[in-house]
PDB file of N, CA and C in Angstrom:
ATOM      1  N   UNK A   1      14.325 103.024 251.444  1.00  0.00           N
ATOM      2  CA  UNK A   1      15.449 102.832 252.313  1.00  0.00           C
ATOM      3  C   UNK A   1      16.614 102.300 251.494  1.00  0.00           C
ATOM      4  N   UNK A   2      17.521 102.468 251.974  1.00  0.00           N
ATOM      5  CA  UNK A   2      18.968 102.271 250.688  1.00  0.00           C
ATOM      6  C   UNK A   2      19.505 100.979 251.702  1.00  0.00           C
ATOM      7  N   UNK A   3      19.029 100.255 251.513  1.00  0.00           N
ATOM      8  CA  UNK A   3      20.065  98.418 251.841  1.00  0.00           C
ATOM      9  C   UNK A   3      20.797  98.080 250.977  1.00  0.00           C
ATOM     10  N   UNK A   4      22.189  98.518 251.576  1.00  0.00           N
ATOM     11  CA  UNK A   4      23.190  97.728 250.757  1.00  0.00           C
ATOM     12  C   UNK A   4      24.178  97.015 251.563  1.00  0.00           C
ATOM     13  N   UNK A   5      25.117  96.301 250.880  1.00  0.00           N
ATOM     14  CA  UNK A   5      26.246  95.046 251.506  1.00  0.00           C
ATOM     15  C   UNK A   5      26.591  95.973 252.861  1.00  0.00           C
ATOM     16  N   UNK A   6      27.378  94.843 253.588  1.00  0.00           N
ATOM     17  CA  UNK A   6      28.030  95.407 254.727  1.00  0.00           C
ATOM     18  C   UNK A   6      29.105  96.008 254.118  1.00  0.00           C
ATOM     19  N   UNK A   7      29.970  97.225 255.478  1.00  0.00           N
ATOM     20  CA  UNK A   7      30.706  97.392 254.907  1.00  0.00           C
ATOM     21  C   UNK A   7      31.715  96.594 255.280  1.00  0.00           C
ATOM     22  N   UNK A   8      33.400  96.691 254.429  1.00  0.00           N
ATOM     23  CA  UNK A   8      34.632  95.614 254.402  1.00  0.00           C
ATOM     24  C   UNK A   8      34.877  96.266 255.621  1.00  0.00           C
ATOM     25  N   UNK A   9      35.391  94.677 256.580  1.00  0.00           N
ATOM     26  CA  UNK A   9      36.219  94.466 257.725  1.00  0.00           C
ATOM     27  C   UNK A   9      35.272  94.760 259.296  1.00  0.00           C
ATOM     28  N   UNK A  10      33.661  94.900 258.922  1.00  0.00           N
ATOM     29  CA  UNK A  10      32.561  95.376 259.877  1.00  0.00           C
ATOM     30  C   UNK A  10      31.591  94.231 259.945  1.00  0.00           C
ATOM     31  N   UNK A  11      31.854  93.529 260.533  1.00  0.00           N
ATOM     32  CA  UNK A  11      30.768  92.205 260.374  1.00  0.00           C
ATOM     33  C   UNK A  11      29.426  92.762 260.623  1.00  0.00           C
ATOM     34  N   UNK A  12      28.501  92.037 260.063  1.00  0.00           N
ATOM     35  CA  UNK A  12      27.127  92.324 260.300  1.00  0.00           C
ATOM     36  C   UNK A  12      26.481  92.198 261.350  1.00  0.00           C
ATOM     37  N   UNK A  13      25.066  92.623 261.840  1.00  0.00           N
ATOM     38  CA  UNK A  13      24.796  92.350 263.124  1.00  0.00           C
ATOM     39  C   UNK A  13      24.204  90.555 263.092  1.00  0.00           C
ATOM     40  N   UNK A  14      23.712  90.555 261.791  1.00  0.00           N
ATOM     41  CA  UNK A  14      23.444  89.205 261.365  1.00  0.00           C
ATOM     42  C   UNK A  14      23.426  88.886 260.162  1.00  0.00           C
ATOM     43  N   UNK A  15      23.526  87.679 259.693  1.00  0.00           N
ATOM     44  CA  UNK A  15      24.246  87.422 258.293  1.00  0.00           C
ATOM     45  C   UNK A  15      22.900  86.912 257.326  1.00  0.00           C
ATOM     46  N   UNK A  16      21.975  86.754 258.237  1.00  0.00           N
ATOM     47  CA  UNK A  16      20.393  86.173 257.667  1.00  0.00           C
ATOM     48  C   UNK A  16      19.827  87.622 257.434  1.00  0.00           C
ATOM     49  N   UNK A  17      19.731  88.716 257.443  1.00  0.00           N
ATOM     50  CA  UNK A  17      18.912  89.954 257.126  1.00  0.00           C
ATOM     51  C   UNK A  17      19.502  90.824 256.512  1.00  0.00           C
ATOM     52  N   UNK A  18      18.939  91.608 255.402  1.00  0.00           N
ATOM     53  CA  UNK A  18      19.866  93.113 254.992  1.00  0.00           C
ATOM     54  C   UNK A  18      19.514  93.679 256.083  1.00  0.00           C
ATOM     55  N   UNK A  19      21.066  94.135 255.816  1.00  0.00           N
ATOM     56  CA  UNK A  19      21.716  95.000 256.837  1.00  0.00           C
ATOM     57  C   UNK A  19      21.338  96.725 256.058  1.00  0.00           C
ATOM     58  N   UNK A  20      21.214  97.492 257.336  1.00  0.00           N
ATOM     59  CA  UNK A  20      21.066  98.796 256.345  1.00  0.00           C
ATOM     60  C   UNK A  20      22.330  99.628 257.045  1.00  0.00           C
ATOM     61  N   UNK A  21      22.755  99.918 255.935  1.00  0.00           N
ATOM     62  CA  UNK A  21      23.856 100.560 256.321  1.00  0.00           C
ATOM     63  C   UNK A  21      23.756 101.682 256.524  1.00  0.00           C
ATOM     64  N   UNK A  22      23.601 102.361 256.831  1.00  0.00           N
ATOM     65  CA  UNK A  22      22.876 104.042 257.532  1.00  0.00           C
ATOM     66  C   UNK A  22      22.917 103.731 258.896  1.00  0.00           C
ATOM     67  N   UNK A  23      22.992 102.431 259.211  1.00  0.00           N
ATOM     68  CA  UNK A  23      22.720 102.043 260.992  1.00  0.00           C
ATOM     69  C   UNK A  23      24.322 101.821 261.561  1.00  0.00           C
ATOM     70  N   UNK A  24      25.166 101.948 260.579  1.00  0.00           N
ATOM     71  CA  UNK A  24      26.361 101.746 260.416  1.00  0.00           C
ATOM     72  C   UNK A  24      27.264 103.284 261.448  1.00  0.00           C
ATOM     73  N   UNK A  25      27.452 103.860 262.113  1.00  0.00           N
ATOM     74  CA  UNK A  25      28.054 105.060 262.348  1.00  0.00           C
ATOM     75  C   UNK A  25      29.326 104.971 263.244  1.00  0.00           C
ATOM     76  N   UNK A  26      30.726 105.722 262.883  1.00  0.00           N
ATOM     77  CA  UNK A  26      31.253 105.642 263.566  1.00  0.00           C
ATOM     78  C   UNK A  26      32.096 104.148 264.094  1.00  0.00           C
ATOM     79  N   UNK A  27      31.997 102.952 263.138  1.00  0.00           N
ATOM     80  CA  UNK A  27      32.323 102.031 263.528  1.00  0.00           C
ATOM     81  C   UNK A  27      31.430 101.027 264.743  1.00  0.00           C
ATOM     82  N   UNK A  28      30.787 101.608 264.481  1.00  0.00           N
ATOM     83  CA  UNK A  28      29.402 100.826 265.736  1.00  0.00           C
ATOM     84  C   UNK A  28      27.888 100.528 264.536  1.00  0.00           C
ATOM     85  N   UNK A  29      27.213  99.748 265.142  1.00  0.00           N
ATOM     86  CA  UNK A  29      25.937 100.006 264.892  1.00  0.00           C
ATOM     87  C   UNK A  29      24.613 100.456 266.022  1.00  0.00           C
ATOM     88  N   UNK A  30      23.888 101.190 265.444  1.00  0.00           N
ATOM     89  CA  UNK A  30      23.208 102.088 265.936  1.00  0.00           C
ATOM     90  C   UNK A  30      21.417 101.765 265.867  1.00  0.00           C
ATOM     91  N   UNK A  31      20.658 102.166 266.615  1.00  0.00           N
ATOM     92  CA  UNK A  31      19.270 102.290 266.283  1.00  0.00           C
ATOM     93  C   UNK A  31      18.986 103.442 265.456  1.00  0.00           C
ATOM     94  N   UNK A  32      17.756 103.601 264.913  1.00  0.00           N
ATOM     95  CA  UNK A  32      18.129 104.504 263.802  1.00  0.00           C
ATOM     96  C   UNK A  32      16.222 104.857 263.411  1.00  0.00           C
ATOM     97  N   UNK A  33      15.461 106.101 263.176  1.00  0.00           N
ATOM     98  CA  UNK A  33      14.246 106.364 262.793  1.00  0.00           C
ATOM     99  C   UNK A  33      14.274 106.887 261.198  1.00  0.00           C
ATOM    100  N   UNK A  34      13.512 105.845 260.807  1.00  0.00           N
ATOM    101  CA  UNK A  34      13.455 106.222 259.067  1.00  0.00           C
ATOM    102  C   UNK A  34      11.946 106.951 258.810  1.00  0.00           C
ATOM    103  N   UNK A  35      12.132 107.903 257.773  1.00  0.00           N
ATOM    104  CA  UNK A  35      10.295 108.233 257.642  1.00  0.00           C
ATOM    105  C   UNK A  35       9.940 107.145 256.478  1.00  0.00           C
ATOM    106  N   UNK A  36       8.840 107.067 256.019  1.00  0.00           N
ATOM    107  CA  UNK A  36       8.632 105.930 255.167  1.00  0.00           C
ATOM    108  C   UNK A  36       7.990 106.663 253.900  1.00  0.00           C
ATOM    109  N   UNK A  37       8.850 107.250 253.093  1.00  0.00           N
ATOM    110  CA  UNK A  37       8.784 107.829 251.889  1.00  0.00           C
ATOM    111  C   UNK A  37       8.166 109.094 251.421  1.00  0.00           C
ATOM    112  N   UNK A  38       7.202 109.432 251.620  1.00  0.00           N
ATOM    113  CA  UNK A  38       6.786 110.568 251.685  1.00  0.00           C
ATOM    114  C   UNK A  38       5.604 110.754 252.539  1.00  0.00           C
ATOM    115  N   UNK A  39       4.962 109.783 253.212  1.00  0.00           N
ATOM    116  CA  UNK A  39       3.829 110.122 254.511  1.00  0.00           C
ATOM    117  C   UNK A  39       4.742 110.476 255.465  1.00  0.00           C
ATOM    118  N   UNK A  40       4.296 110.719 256.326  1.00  0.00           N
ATOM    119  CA  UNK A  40       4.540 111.112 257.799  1.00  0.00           C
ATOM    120  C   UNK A  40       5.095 109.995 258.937  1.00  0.00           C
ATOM    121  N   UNK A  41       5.001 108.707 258.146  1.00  0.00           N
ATOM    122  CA  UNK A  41       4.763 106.962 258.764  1.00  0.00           C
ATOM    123  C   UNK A  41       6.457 107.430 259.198  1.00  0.00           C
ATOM    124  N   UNK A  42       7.027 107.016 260.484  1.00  0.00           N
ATOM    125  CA  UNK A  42       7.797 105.979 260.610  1.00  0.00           C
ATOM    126  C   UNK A  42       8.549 105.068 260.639  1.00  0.00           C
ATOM    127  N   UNK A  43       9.367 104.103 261.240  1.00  0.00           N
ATOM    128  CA  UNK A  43       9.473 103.191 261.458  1.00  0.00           C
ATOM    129  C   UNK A  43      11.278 103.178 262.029  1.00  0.00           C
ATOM    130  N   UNK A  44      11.458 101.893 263.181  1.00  0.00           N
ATOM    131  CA  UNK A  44      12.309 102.333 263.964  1.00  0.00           C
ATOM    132  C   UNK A  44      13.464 101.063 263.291  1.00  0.00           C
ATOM    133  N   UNK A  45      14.493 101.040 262.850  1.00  0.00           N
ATOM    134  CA  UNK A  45      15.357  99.893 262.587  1.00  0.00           C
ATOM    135  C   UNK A  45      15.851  99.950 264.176  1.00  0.00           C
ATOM    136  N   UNK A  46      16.315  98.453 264.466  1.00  0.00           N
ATOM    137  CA  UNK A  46      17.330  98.748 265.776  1.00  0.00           C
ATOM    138  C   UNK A  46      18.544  97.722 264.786  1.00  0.00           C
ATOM    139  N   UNK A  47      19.636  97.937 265.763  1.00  0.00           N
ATOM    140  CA  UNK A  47      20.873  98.065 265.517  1.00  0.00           C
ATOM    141  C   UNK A  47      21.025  96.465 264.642  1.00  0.00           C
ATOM    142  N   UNK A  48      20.477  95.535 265.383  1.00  0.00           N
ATOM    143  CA  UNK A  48      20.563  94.490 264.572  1.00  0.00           C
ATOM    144  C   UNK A  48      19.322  94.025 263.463  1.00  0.00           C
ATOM    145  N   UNK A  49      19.098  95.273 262.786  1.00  0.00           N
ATOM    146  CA  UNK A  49      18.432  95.131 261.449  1.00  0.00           C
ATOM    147  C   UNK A  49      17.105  94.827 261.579  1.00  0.00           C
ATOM    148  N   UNK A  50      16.635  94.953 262.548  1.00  0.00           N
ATOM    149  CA  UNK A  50      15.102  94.331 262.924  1.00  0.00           C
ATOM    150  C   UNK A  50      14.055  95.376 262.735  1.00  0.00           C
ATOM    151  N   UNK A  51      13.183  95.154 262.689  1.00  0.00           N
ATOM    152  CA  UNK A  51      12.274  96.603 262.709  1.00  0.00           C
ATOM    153  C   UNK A  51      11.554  96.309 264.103  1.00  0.00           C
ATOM    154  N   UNK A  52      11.701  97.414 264.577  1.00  0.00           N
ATOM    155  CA  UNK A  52      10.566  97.903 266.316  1.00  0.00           C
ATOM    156  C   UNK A  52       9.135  97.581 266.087  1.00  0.00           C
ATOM    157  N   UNK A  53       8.544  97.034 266.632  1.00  0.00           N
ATOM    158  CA  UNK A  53       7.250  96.721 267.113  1.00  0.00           C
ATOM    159  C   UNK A  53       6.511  97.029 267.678  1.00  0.00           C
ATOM    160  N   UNK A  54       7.229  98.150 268.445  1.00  0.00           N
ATOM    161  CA  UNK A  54       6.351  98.763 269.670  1.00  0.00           C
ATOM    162  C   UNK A  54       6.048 100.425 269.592  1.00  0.00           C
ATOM    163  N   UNK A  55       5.257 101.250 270.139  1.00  0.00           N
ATOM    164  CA  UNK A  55       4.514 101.967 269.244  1.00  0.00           C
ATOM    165  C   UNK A  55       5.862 103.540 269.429  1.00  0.00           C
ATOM    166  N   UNK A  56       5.395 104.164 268.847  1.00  0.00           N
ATOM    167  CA  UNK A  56       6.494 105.456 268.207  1.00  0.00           C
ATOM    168  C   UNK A  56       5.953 106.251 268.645  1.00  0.00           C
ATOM    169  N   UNK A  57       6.458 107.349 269.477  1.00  0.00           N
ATOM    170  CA  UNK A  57       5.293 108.462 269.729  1.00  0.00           C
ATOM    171  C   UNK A  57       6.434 109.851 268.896  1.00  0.00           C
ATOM    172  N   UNK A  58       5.566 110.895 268.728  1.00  0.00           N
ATOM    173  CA  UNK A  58       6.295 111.620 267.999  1.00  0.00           C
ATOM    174  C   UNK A  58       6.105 112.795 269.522  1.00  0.00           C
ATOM    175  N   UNK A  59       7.169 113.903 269.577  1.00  0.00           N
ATOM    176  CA  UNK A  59       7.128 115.008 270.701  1.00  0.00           C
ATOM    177  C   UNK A  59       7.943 116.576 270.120  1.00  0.00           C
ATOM    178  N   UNK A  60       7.284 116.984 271.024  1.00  0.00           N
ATOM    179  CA  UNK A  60       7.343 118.142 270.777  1.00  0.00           C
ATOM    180  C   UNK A  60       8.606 118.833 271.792  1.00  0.00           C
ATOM    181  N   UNK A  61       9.650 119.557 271.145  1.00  0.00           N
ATOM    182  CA  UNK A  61      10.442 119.911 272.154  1.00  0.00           C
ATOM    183  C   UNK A  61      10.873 121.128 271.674  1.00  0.00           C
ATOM    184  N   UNK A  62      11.533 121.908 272.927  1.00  0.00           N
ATOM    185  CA  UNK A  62      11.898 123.035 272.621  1.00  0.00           C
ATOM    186  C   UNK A  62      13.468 123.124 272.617  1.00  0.00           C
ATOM    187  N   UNK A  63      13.989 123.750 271.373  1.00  0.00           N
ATOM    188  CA  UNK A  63      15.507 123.901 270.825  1.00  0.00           C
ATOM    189  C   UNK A  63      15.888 125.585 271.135  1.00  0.00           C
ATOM    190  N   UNK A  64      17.003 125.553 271.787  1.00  0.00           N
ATOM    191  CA  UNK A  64      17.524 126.354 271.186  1.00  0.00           C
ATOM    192  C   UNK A  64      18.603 127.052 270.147  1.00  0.00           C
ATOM    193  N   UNK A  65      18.441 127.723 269.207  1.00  0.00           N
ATOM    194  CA  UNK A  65      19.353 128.001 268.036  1.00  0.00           C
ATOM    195  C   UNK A  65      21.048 128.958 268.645  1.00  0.00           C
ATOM    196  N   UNK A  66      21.615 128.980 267.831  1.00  0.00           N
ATOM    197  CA  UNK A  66      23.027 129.724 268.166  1.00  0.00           C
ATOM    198  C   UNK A  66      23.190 130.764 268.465  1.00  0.00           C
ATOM    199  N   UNK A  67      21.843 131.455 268.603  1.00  0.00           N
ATOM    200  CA  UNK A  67      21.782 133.293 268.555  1.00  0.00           C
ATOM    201  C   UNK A  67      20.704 133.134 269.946  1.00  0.00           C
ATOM    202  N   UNK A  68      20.509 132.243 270.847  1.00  0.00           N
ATOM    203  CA  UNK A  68      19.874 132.117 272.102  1.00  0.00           C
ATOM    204  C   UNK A  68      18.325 131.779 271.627  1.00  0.00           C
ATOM    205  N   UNK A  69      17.531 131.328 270.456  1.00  0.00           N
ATOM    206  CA  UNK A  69      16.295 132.001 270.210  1.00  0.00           C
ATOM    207  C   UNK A  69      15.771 130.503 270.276  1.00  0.00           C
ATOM    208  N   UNK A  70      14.437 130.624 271.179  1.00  0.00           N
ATOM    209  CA  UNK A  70      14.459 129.142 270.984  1.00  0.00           C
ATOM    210  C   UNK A  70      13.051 128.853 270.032  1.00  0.00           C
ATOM    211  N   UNK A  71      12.944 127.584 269.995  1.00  0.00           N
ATOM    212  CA  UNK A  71      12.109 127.010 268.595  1.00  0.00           C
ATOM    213  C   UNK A  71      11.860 125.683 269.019  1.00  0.00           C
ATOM    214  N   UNK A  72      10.404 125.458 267.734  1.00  0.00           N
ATOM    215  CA  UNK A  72       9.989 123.927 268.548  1.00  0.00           C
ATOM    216  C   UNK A  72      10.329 123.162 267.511  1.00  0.00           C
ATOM    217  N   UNK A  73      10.794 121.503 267.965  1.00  0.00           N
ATOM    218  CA  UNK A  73      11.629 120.603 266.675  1.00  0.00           C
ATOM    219  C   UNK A  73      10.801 119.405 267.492  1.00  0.00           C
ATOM    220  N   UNK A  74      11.054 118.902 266.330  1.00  0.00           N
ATOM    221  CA  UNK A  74      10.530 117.504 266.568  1.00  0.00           C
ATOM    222  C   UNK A  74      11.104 115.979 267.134  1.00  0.00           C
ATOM    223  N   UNK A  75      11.047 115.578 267.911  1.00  0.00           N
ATOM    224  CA  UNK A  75      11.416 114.468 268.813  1.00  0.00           C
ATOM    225  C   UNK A  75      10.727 113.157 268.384  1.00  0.00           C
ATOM    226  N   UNK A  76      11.536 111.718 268.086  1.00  0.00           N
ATOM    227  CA  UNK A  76      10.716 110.525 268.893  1.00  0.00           C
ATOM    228  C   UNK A  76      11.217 109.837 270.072  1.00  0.00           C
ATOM    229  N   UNK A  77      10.099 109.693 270.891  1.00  0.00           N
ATOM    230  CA  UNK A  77      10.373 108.526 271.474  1.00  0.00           C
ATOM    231  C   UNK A  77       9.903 106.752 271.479  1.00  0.00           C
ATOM    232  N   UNK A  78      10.597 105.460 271.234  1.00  0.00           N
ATOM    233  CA  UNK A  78       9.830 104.596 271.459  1.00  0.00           C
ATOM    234  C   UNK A  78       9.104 104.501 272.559  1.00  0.00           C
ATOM    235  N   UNK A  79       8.284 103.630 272.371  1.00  0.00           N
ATOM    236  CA  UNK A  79       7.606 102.376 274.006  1.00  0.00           C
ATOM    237  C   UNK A  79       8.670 102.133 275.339  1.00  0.00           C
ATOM    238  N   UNK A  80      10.060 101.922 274.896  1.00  0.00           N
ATOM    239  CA  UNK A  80      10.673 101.473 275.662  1.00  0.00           C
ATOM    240  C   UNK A  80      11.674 102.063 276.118  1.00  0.00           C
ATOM    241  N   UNK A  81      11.617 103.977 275.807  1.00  0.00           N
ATOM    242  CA  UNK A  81      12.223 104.482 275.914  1.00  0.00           C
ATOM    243  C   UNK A  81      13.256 105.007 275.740  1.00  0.00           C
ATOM    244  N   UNK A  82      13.769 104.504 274.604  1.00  0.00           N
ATOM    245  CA  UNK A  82      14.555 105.115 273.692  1.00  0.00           C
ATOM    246  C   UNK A  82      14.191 106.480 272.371  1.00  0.00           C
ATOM    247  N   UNK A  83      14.988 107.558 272.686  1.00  0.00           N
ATOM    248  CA  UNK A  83      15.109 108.745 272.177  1.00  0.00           C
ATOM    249  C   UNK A  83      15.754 108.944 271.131  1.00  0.00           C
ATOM    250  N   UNK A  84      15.124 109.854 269.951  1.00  0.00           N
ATOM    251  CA  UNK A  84      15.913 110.055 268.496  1.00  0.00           C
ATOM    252  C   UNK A  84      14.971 111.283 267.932  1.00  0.00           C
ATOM    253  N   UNK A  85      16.590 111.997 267.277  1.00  0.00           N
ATOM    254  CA  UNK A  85      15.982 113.275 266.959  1.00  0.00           C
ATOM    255  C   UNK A  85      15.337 113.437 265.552  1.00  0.00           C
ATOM    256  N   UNK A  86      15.197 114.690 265.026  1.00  0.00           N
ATOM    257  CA  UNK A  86      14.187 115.034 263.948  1.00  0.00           C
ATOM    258  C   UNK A  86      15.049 114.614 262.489  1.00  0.00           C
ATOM    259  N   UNK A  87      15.940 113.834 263.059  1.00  0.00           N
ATOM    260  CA  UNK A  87      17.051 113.556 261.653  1.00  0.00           C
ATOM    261  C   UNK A  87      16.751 111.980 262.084  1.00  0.00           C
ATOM    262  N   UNK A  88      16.638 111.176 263.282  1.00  0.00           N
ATOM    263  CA  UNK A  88      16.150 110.062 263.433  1.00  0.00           C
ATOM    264  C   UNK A  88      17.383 109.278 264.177  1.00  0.00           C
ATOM    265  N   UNK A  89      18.039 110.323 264.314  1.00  0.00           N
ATOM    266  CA  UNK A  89      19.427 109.594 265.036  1.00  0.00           C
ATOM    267  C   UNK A  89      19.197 109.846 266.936  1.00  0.00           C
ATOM    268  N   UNK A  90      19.895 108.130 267.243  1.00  0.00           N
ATOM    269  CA  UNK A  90      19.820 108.364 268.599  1.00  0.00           C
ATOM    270  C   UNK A  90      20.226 109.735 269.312  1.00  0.00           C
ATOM    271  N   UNK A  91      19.299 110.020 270.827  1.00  0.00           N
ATOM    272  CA  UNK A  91      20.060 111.347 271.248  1.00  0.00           C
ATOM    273  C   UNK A  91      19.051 110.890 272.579  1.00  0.00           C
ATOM    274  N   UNK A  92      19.962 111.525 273.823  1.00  0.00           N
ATOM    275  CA  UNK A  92      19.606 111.485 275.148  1.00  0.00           C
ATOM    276  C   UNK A  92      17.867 112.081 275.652  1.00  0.00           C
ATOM    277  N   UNK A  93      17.789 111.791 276.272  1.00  0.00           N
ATOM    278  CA  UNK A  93      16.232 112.436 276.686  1.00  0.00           C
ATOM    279  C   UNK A  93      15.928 113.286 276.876  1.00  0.00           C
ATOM    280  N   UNK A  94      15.479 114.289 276.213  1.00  0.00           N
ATOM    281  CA  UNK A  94      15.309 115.768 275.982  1.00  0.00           C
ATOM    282  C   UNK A  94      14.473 116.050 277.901  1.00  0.00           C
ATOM    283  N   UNK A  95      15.025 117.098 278.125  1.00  0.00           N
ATOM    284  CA  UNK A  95      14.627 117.532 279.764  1.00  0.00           C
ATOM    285  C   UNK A  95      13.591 119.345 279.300  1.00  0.00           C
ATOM    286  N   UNK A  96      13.030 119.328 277.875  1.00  0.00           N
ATOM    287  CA  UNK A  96      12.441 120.433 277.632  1.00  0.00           C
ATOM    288  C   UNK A  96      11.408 119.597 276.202  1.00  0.00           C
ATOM    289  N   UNK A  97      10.676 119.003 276.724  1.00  0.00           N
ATOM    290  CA  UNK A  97       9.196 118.175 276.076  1.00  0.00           C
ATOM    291  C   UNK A  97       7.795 119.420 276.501  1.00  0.00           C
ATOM    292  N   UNK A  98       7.810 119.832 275.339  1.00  0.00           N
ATOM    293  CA  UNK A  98       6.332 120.953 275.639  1.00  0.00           C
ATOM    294  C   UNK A  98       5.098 120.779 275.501  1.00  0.00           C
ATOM    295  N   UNK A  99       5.002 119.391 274.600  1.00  0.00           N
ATOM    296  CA  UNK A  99       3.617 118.844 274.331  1.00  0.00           C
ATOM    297  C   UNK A  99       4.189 117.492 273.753  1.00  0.00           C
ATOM    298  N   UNK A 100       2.818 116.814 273.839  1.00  0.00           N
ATOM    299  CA  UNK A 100       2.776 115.363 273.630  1.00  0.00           C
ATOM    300  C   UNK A 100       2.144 115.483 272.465  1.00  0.00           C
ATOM    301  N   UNK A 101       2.071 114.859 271.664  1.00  0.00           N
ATOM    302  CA  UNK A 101       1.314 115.250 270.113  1.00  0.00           C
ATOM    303  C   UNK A 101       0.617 113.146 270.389  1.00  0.00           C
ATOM    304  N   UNK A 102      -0.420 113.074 269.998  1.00  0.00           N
ATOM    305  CA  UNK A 102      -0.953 112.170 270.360  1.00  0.00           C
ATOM    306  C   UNK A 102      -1.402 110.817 269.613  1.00  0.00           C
ATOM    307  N   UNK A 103      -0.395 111.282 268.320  1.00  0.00           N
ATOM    308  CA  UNK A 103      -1.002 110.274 267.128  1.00  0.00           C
ATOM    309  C   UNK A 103      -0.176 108.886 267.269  1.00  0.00           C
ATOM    310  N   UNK A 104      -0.494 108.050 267.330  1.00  0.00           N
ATOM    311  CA  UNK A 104       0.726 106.423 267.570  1.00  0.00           C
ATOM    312  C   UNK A 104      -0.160 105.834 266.497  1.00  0.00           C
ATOM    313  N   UNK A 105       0.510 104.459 266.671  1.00  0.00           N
ATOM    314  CA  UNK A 105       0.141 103.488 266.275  1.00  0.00           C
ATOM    315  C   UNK A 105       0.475 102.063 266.993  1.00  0.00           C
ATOM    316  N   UNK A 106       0.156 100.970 267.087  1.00  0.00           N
ATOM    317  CA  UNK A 106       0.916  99.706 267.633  1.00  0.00           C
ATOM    318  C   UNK A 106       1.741  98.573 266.405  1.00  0.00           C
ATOM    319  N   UNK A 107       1.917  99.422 265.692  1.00  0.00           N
ATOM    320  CA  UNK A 107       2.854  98.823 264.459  1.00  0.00           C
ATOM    321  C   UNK A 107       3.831  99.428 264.269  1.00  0.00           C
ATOM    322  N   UNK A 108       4.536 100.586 265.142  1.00  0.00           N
ATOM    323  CA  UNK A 108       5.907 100.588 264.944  1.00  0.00           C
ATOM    324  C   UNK A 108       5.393 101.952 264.506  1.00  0.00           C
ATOM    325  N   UNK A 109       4.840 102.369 263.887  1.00  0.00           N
ATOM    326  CA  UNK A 109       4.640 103.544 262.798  1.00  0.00           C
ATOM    327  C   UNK A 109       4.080 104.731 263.784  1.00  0.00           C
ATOM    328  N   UNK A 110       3.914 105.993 263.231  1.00  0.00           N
ATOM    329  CA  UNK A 110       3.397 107.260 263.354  1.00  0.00           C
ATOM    330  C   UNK A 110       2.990 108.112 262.414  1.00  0.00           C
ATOM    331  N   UNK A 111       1.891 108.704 262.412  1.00  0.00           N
ATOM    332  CA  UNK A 111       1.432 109.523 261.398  1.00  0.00           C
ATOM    333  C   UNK A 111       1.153 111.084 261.792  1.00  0.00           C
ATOM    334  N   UNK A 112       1.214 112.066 261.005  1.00  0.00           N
ATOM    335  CA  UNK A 112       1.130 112.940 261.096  1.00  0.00           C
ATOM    336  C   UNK A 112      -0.525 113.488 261.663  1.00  0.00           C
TER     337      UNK A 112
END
């Protein structure tokens, strides 16, 4: 994960934790899904630098592309209901979920 300084004139969400700046967008901070290096693992930052605790489910949804054709991409959702796409960035609640893929964990994480 790339933690570096805040950026100038954007105060931090807190001044006791690296801040990761990737959570940074748009002048806001954001929740945000990182994979954890090259497994399949996980893990959810929320906006004020914390890591999620509660379990990750990974989903299955159906996209469609620019030429009408549709395709299946990958979704998370947390425990608590918050949604983020296959890039890990927040996004609204997909209303086309085709399967539940069933692997969790209660540490925040997911595996393939």
């Amino acid at each position: 994960m790339n933690a570096v300084s805040n950026t100038p004139n954007t105060p931090a969400p807190t001044s006791t934790r690296t801040v990761i700046e990737s959570n940074h967008m748009d002048g806001k901070w954001i929740d945000r899904i990182y994979q954890l290096g090259i497994t399949a693992e996980v893990e959810l930052i929320n906006k004020d630098s914390t890591r999620y605790r509660g379990k990750i489910y990974r989903r299955r949804i159906t996209v469609q592309n620019t030429e009408g054709q549709n395709f299946f991409a990958t979704a998370y959702e947390s425990e608590d209901g918050r949604w983020f796409d296959n890039c890990g960035m927040p996004m609204k609640k997909p209303t086309n979920i085709t399967k539940e893929l069933e692997e969790e964990s209660s540490a925040g994480l997911i595996s393939q």
